[in-house]
Protein backbone atom coordinates (compact mmCIF):
# COMPACT_ATOMS: atom_id res chain seq x y z
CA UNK A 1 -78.48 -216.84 153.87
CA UNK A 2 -80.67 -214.87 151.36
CA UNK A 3 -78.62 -216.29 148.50
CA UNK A 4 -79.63 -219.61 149.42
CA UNK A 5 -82.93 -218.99 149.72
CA UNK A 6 -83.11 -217.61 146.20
CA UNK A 7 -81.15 -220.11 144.83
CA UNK A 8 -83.90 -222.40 146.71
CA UNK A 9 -86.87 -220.29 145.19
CA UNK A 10 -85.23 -220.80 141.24
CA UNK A 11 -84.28 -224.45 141.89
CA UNK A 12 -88.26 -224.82 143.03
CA UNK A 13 -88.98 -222.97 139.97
CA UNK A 14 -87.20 -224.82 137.71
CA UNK A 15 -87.46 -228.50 138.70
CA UNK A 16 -90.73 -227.82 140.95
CA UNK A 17 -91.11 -227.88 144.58
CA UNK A 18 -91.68 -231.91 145.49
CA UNK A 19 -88.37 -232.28 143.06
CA UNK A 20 -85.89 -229.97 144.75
CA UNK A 21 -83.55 -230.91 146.76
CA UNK A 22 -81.12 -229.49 148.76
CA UNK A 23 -78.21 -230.60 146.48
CA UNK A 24 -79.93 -228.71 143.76
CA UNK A 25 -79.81 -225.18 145.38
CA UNK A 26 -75.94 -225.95 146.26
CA UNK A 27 -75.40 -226.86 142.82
CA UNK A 28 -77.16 -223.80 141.78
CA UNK A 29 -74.50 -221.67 143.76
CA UNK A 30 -71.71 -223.17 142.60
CA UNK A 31 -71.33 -224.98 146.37
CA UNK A 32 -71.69 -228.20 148.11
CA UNK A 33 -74.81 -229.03 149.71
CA UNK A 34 -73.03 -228.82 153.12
CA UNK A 35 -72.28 -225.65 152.89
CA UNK A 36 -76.40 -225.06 153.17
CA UNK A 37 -76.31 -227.07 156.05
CA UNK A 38 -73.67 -224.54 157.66
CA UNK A 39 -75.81 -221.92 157.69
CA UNK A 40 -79.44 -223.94 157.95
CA UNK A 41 -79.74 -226.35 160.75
CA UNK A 42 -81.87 -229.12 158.75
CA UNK A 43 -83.42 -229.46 155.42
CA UNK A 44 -87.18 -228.49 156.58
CA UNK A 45 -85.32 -225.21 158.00
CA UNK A 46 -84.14 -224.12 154.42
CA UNK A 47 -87.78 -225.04 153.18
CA UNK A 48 -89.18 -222.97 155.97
CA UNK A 49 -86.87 -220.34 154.73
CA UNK A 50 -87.73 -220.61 151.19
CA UNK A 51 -91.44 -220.99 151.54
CA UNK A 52 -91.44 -217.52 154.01
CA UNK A 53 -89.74 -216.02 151.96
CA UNK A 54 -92.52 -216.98 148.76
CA UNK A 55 -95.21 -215.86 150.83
CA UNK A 56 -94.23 -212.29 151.80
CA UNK A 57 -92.48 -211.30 148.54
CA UNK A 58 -94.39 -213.09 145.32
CA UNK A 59 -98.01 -213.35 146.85
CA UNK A 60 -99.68 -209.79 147.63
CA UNK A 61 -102.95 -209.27 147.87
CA UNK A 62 -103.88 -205.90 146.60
CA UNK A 63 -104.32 -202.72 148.71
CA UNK A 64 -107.32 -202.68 151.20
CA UNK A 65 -109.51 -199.45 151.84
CA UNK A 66 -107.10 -198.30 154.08
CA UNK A 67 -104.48 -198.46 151.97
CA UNK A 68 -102.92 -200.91 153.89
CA UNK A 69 -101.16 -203.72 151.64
CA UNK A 70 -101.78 -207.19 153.16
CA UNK A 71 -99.91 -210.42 153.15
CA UNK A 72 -100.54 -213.23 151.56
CA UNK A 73 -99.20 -214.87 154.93
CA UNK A 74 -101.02 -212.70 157.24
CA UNK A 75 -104.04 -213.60 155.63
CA UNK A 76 -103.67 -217.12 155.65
CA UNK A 77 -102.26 -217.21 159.28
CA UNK A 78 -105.41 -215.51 160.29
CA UNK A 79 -107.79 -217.76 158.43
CA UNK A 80 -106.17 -221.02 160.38
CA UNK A 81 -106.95 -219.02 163.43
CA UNK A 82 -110.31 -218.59 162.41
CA UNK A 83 -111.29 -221.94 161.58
CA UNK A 84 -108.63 -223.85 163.75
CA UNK A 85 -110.79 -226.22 167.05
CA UNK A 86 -108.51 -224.52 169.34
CA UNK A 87 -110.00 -221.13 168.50
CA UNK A 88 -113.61 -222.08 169.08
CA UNK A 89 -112.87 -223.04 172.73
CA UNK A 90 -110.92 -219.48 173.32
């Protein structure tokens, strides 16, 4: 699983995200593209996979106060809950 996903993270990389495609990270590992789908479910899967991934390895934000070293995910998550409708009427 985790070699697909880096092989997803260089193919984005290299050819860009709206360019990749699925046949690119197989090619990229020296597979066929179904062999992705053998261990992913669906193509927005592996992009869930890869994008997760991008978010809580290449984008830190640097330590707070506390010391305490914060997501780049977190933080976003948190500002959609902040400024999603649903939160103003809980």
């Amino acid at each position: 699983m985790s070699s697909i996903i880096e092989a997803g993270t260089a193919a984005c990389r290299l050819y860009g995200p709206s360019k990749t495609s699925v046949a690119d990270i197989a090619r990229l590992l020296g597979k066929s593209p179904a062999s992705a789908y053998k261990v992913f479910p669906s193509k927005s899967v592996i992009w869930n996979a890869i994008t997760g991934n991008f978010f809580e390895t290449d984008l830190r934000f640097t330590p707070s106060s506390d010391g305490e070293l914060t997501s780049a995910a977190s933080a976003l998550e948190e500002a959609a809950r902040r400024t999603s409708p649903d939160a103003a009427g809980a």
